[in-house]
Structure formats: C-alpha cells, structure tokens
N, C-alpha and C. Protein backbone atom coordinates (compact mmCIF):
# COMPACT_ATOMS: atom_id res chain seq x y z
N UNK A 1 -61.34 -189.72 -59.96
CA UNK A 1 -62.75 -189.42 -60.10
C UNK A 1 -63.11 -188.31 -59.13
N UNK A 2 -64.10 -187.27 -59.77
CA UNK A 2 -64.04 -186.12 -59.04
C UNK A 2 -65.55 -186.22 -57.71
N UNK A 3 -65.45 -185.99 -56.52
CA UNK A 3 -66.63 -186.30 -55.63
C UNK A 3 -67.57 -184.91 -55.66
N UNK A 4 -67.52 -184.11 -56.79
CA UNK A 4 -68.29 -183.22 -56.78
C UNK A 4 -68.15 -182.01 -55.91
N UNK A 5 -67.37 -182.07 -55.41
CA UNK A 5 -66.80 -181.24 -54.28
C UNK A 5 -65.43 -179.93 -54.61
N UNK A 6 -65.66 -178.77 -55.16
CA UNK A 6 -64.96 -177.75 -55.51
C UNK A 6 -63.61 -177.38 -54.50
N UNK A 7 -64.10 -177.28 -53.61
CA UNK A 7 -63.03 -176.68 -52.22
C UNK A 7 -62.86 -177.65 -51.83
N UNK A 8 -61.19 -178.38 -51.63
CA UNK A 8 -61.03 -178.97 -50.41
C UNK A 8 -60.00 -178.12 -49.77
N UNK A 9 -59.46 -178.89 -48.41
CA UNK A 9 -58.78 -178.40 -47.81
C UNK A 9 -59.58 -178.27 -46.33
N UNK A 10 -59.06 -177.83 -45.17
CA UNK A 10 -59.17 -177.72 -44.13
C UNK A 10 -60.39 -177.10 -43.80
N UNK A 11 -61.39 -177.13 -42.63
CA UNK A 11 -62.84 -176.55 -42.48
C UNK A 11 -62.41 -174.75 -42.47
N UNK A 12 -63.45 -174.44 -42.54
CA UNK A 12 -63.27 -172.72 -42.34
C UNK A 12 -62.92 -172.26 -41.14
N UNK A 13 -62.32 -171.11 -40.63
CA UNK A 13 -62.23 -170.89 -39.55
C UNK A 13 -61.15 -171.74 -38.44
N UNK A 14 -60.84 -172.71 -39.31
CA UNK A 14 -59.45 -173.40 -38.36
C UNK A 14 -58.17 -172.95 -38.78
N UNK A 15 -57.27 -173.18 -37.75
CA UNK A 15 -56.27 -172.55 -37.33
C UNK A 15 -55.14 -173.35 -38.55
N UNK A 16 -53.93 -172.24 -38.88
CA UNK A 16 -52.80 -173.30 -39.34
C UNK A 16 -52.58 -174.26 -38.50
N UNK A 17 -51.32 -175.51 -39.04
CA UNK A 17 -51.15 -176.29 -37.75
C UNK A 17 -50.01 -175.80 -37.57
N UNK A 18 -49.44 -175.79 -35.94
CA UNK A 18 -48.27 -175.40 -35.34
C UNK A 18 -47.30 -176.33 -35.73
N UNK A 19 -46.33 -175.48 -35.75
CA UNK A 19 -45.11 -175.90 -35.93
C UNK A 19 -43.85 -176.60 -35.22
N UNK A 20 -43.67 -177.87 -34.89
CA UNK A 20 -43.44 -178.39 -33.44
C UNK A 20 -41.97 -177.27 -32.73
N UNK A 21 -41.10 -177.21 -33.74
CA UNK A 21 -40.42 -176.00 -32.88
C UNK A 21 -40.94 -174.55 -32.21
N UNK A 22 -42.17 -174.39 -31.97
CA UNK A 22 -42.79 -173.13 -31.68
C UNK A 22 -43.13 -173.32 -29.83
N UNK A 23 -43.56 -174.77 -29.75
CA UNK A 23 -44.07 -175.22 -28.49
C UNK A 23 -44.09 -176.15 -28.32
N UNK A 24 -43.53 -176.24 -26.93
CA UNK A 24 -43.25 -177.58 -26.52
C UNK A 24 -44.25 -178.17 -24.83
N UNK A 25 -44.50 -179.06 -24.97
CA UNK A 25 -45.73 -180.06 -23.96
C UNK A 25 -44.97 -179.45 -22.73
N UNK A 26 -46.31 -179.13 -21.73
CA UNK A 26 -46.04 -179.11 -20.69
C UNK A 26 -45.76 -180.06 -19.76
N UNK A 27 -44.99 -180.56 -18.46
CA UNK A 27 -44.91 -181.53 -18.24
C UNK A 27 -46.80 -181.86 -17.10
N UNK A 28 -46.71 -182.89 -17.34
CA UNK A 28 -48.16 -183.07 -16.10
C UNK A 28 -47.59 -184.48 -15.51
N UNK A 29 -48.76 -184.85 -14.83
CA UNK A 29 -48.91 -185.69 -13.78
C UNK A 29 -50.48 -185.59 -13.39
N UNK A 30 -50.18 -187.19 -12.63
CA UNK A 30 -51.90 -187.57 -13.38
C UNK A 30 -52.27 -187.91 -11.40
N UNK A 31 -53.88 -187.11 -10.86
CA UNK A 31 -53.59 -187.43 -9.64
C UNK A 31 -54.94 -187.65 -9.33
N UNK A 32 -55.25 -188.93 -8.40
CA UNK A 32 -56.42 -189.60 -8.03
C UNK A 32 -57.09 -188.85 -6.89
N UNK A 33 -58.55 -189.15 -7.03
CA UNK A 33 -59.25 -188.61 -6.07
C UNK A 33 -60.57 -189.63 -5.85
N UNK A 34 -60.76 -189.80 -4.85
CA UNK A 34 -61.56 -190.72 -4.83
C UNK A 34 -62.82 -190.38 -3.76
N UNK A 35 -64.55 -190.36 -3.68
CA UNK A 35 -65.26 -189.72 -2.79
C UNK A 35 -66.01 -191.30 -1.99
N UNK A 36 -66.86 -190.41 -1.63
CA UNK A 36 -67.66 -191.68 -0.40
C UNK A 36 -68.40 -192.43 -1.05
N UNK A 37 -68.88 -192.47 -2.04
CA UNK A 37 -69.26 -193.23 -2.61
C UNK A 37 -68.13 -194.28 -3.61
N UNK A 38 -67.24 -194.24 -3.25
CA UNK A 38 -66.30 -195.14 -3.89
C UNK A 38 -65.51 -194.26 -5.89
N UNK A 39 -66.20 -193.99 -6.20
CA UNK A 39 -65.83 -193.26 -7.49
C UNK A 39 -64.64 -192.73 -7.77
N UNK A 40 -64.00 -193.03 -8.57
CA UNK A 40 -62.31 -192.36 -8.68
C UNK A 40 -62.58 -191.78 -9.63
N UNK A 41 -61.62 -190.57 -9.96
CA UNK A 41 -61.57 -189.32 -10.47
C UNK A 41 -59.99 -189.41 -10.85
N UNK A 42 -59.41 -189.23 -11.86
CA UNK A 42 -58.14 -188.84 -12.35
C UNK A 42 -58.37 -187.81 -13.17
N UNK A 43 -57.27 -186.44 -12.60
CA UNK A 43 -57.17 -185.40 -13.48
C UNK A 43 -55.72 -185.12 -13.66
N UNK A 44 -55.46 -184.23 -14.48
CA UNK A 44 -53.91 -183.59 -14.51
C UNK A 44 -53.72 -182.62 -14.89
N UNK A 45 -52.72 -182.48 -13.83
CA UNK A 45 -52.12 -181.07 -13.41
C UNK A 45 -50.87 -181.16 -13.79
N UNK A 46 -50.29 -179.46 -13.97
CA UNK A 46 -49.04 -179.21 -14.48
C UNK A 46 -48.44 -179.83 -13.20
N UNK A 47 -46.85 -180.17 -13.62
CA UNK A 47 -46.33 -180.83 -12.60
C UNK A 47 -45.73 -179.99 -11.59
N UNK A 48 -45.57 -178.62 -11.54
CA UNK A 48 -44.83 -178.23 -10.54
C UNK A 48 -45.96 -177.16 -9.54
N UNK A 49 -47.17 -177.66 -10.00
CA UNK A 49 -48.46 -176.82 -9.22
C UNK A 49 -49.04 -177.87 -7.94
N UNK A 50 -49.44 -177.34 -7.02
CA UNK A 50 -49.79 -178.17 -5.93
C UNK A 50 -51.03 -178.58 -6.66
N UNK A 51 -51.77 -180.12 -6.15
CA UNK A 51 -52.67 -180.59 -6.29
C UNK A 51 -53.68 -179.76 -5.42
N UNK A 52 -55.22 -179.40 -5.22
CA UNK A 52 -56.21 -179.17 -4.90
C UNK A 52 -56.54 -180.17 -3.65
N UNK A 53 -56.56 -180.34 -2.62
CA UNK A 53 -56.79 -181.26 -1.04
C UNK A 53 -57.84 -181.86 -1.66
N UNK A 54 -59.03 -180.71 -2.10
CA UNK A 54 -60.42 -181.63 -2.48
C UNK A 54 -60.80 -181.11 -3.62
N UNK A 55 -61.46 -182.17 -4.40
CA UNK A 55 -61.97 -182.11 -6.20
C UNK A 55 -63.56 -182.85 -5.89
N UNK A 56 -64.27 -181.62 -6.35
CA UNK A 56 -65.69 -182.56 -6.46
C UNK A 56 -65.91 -183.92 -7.96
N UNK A 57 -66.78 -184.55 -7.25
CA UNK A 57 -66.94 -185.88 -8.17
C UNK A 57 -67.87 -185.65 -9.01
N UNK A 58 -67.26 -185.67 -10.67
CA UNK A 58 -68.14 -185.50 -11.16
C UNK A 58 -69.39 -187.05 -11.45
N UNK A 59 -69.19 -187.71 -11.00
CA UNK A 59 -70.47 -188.64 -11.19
C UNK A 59 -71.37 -188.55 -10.28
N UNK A 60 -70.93 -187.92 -8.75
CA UNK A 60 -71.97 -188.06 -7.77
C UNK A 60 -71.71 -186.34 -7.42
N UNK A 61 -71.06 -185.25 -7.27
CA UNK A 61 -71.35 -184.09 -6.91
C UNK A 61 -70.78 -183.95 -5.54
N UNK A 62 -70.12 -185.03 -4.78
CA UNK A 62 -69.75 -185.37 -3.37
C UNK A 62 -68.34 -184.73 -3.58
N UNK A 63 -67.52 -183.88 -2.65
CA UNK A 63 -66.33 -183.88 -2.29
C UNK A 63 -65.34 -185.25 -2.78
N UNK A 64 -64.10 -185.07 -3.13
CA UNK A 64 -63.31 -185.82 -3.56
C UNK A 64 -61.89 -185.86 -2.65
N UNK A 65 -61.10 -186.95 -2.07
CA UNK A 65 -60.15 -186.50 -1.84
C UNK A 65 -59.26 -187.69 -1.95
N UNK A 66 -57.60 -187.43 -1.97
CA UNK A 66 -56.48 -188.17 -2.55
C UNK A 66 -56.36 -189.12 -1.48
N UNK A 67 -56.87 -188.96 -0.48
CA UNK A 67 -56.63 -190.88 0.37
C UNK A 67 -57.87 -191.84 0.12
N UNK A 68 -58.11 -192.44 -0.66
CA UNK A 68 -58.68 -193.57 -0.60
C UNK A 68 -59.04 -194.24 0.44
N UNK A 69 -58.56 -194.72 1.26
CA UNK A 69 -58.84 -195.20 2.38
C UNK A 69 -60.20 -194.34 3.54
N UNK A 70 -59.85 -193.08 3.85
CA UNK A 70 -60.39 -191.66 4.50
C UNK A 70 -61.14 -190.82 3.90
N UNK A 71 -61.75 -190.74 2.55
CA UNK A 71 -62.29 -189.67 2.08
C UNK A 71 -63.36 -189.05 2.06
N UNK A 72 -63.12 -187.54 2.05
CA UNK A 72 -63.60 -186.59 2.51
C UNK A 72 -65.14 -186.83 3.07
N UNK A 73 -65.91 -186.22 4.17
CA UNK A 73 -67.20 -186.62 4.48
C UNK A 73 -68.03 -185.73 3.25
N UNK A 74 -69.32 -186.10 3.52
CA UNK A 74 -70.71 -185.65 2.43
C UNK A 74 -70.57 -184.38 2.96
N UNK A 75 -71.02 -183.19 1.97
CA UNK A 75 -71.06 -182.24 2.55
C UNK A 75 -72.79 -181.89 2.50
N UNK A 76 -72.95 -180.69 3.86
CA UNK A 76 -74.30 -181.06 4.21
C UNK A 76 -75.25 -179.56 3.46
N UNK A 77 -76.16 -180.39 2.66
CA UNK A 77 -77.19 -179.71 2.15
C UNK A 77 -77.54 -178.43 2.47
N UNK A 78 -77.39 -176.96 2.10
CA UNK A 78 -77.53 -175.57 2.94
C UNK A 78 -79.09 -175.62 2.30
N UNK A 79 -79.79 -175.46 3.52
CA UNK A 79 -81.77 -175.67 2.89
C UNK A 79 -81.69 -174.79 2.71
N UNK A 80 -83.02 -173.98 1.61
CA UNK A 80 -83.39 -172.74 1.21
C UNK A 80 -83.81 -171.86 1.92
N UNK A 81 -83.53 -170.73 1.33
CA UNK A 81 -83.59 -169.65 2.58
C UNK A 81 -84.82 -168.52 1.92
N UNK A 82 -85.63 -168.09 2.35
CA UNK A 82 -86.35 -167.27 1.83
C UNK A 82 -85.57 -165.71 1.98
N UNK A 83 -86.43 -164.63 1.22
CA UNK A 83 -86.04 -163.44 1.39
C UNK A 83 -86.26 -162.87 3.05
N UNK A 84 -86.97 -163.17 3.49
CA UNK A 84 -87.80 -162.86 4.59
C UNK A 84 -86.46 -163.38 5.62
N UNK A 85 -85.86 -165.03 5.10
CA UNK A 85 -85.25 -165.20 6.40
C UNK A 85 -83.85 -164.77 5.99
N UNK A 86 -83.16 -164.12 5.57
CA UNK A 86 -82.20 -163.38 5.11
C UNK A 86 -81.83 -162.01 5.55
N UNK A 87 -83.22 -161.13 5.01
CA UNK A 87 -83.68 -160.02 6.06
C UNK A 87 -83.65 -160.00 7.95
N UNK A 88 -84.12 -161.20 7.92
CA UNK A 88 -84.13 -161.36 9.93
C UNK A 88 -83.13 -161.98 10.28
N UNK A 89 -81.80 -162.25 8.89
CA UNK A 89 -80.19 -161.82 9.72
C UNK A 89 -79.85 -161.06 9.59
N UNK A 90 -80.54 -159.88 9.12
CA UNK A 90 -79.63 -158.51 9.29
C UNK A 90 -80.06 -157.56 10.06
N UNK A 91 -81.44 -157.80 10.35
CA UNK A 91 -82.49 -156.91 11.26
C UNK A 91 -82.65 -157.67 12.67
N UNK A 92 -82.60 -157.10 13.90
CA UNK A 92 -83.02 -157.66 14.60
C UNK A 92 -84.84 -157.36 14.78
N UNK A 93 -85.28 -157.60 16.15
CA UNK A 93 -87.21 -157.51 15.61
C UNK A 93 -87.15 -156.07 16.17
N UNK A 94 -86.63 -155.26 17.15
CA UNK A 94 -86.57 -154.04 17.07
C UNK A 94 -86.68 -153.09 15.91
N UNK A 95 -85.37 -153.60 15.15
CA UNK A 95 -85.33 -152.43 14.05
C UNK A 95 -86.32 -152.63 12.72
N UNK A 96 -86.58 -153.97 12.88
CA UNK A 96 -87.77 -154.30 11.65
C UNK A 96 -88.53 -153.74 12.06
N UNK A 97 -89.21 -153.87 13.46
CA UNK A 97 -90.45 -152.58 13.85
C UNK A 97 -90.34 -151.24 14.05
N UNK A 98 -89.04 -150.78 13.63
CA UNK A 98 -88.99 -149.23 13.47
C UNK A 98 -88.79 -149.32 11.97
N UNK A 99 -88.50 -149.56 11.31
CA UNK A 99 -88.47 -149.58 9.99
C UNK A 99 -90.04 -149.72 9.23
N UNK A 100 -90.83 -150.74 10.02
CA UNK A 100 -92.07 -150.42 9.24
C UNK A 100 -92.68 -149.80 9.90
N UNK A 101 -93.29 -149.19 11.45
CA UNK A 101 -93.48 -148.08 11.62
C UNK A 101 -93.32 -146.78 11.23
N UNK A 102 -91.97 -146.63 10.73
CA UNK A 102 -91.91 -145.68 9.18
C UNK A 102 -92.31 -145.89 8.04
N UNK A 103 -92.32 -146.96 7.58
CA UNK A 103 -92.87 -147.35 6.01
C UNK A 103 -94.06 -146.93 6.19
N UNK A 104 -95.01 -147.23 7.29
CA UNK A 104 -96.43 -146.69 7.42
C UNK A 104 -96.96 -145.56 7.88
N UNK A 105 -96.33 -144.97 8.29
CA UNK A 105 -96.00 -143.62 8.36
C UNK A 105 -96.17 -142.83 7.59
N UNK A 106 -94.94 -142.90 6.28
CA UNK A 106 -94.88 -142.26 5.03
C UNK A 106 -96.04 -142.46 4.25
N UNK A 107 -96.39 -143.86 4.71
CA UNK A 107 -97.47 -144.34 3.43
C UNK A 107 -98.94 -143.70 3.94
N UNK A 108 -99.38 -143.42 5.41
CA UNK A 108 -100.37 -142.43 5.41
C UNK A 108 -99.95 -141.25 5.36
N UNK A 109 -98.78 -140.94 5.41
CA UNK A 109 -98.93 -139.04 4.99
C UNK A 109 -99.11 -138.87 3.46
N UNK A 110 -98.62 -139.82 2.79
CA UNK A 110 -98.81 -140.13 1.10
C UNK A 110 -100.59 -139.68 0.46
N UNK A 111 -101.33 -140.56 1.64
CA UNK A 111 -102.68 -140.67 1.39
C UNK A 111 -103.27 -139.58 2.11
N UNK A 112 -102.63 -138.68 2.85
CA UNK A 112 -103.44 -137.84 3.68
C UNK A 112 -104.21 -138.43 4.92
N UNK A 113 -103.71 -139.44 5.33
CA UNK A 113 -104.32 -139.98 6.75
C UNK A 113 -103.37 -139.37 7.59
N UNK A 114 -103.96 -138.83 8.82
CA UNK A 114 -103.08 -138.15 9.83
C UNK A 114 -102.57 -137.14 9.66
C-alpha cells in the first residue's frame, strides 16, 4: 500500500554512508573532572593527547579538576570595569591633564576663543 509519498530515500543534503574500510575509530579514553561543588564531568579525549589540568563545569561554570578529593578553588569574579577606569590604567593624572588641556585648547581655537 502506497503512503502517498513519491521520493523515498535518504533526507536531502546528507552525505553517502562511509564505507567501513575508508576509516577507522580513533582510540579515546574517558577522563573525570570533578569541581567544588561536587559535580562530575566525563569527557574524551584522543588517547595519546594530554588531558587539560582544568575543564570548566558545565552545570555550575566553576573550574574543574581530575582529583576529586582537592578540586580546583572558585575562581574570583573580575567586577566591571568602566571605560573611564581602563583609561586611568594607561594614563597617569599628569598626562590626562595634558591631554585635555589640549583637547581644550584646540576646541577654543576651533571657536575662535583666544
């Protein structure tokens, strides 16, 4: 019985399937990470690549690391920084006041003051 359906066969846009003599599985290994909040994490890596010391957690966002017992501390919040306080690490207050002593400068010779 026909389901009304003209085309079958595979969706559009997908691939042939490979051919198992073409490629063969990489080997892995499966390696725990566990953060301060208790949460374990298993990922895997090819087997002959070093593991990562620390993997963030994806349920809490905390540092992750492979001793269970010791792992890694919270890392601490960098507060927001305005433009202003970004600028006054690169300027000390000297050169910010020669810098706008020129800005105002230019800006009355602009207007014809002075």
């Amino acid at each position: 019985m026909s389901n009304g359906h003209a085309i079958r066969g595979t969706r559009v846009g997908s691939a042939p399937a490979r051919h198992p003599e073409r490629h063969k599985p990489v080997p892995c290994r499966s390696v725990s990470y566990w953060c301060r909040n208790g949460h374990r994490t298993d990922i895997r890596i090819v087997a002959d690549v070093a593991a990562p010391p620390v993997w963030d957690c994806p349920r809490c966002g905390q540092p992750a690391g492979q001793d269970a017992q010791d792992p890694p501390a919270r890392t601490r919040a960098e507060p927001y920084k305005t433009h202003l306080a970004y600028v006054k690490e690169r300027r000390t207050d000297a050169e910010g006041e020669a810098i706008l002593a020129e800005a105002l400068a230019a800006l009355r010779r602009r207007r014809g003051l002075r």
